[in-house]
C-alpha atoms as a PDB file:
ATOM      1  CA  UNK A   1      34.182 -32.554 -67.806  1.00  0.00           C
ATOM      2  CA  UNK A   2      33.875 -34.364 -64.531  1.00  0.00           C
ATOM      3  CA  UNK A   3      30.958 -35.554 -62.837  1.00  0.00           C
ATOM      4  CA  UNK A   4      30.978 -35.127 -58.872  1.00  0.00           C
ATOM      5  CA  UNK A   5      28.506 -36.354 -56.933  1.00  0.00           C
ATOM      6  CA  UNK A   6      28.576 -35.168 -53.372  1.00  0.00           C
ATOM      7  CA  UNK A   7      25.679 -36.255 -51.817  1.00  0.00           C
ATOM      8  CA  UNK A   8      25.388 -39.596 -50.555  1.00  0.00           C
ATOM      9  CA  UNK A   9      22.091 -40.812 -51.042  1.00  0.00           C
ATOM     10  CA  UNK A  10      22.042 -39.593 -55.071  1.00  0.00           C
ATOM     11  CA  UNK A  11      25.437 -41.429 -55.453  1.00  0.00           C
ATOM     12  CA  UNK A  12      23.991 -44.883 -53.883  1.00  0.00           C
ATOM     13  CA  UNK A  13      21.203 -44.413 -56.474  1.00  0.00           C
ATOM     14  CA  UNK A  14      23.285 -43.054 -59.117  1.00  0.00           C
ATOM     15  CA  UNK A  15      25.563 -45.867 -58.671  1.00  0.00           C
ATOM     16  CA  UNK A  16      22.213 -48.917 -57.874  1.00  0.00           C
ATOM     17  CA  UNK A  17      21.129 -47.558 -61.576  1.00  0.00           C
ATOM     18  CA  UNK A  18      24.118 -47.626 -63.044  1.00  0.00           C
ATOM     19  CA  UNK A  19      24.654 -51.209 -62.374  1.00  0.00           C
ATOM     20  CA  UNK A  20      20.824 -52.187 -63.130  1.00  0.00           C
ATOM     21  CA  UNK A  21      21.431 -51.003 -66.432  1.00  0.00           C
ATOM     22  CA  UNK A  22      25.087 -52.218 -66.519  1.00  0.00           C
ATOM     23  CA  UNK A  23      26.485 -48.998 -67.383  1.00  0.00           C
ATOM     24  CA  UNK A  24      28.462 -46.125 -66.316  1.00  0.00           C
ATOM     25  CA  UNK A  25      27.413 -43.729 -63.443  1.00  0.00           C
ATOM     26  CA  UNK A  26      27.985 -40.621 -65.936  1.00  0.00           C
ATOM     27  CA  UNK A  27      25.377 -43.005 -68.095  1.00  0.00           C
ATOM     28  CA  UNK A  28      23.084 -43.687 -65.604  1.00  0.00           C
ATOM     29  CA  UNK A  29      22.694 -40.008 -64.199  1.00  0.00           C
ATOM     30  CA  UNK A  30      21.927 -38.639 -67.945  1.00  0.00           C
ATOM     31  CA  UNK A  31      19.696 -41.431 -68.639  1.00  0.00           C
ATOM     32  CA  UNK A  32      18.101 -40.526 -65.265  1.00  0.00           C
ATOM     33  CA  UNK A  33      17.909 -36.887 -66.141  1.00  0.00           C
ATOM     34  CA  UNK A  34      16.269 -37.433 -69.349  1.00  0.00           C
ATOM     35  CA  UNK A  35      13.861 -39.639 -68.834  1.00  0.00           C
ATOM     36  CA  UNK A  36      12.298 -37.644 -65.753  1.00  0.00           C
ATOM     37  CA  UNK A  37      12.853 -34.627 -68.012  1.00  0.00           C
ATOM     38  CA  UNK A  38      10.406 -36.328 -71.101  1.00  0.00           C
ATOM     39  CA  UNK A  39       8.174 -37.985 -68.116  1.00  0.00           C
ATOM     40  CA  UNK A  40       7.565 -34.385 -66.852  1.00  0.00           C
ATOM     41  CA  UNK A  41       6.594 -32.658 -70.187  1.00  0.00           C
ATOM     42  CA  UNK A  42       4.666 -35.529 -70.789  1.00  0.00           C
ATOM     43  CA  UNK A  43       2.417 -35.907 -68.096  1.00  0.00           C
ATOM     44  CA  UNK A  44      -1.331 -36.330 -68.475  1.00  0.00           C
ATOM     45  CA  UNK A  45      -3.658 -33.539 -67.278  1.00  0.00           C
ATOM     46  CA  UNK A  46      -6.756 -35.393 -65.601  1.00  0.00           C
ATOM     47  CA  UNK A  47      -8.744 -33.846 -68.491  1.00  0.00           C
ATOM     48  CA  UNK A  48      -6.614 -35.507 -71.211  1.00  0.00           C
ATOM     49  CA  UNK A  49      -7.163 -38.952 -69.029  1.00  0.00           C
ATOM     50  CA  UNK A  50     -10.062 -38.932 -68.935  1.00  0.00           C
ATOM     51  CA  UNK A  51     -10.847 -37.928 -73.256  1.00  0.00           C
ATOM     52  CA  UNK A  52      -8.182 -40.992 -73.808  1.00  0.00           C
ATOM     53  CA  UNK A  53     -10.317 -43.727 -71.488  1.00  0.00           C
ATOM     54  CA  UNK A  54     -13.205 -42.290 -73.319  1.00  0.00           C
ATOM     55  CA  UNK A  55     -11.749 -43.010 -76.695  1.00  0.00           C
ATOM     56  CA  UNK A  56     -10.842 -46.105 -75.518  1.00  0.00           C
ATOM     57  CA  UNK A  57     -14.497 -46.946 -75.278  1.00  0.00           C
ATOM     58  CA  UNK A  58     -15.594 -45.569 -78.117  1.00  0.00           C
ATOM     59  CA  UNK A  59     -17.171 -42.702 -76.380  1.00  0.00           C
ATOM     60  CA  UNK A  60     -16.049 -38.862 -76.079  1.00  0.00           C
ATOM     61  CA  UNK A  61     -16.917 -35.578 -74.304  1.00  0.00           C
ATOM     62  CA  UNK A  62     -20.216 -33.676 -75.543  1.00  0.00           C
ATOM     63  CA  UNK A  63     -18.815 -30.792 -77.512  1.00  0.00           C
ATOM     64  CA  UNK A  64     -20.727 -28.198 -75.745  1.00  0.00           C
ATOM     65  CA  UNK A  65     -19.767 -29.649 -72.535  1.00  0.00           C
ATOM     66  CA  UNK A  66     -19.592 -27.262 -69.279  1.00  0.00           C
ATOM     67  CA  UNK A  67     -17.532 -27.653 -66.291  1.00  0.00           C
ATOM     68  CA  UNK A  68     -19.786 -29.161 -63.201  1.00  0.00           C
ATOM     69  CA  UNK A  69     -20.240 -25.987 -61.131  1.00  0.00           C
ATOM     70  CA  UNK A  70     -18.690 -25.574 -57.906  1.00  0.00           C
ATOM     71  CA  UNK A  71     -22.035 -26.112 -56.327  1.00  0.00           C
ATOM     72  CA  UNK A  72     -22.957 -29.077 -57.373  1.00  0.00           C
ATOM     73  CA  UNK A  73     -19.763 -30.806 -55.145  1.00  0.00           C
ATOM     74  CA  UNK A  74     -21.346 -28.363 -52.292  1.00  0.00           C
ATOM     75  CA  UNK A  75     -24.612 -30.611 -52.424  1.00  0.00           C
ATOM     76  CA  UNK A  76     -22.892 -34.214 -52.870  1.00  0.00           C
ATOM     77  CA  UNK A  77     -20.859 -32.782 -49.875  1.00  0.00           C
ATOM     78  CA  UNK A  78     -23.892 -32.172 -48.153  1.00  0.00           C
ATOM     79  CA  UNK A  79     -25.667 -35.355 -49.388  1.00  0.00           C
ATOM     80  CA  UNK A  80     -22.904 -37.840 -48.002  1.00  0.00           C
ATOM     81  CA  UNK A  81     -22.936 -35.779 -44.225  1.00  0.00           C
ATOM     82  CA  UNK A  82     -26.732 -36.208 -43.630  1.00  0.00           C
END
């Protein structure tokens, strides 16, 4: 099977990355392709980075923990314009 790249600016890149890693483009493009493809199944909700800086420290969320009700930004809104 053949690999055609039409588009200019993906077969600079395809073609910049394929000699950073001193490989072929066909190499490059699948390395590409997977790595964005583990980076995006991967990626961090702002929940999970904030438990893992927690653990970090040696601290964690409460258990019983509730989400800060929409309010409360209302006030600190309200707090920082008067």
């Amino acid at each position: 099977m053949t690999l055609s790249i039409r588009n200019q600016d993906a077969d600079r890149l395809a073609r910049r990355l394929a000699e950073i890693d001193k490989t072929s483009v066909t190499k490059a493009v699948v390395t590409a392709l997977e790595e964005t493809i583990k980076a995006r199944l991967t990626t961090e909700t702002p929940r999970d980075t904030a438990r893992r800086i927690l653990e970090k420290h040696g601290l964690s969320f409460p258990k019983n923990r509730k989400p800060v009700p929409p309010q409360a930004y209302h006030d600190l809104d309200q707090d920082l314009a008067g």
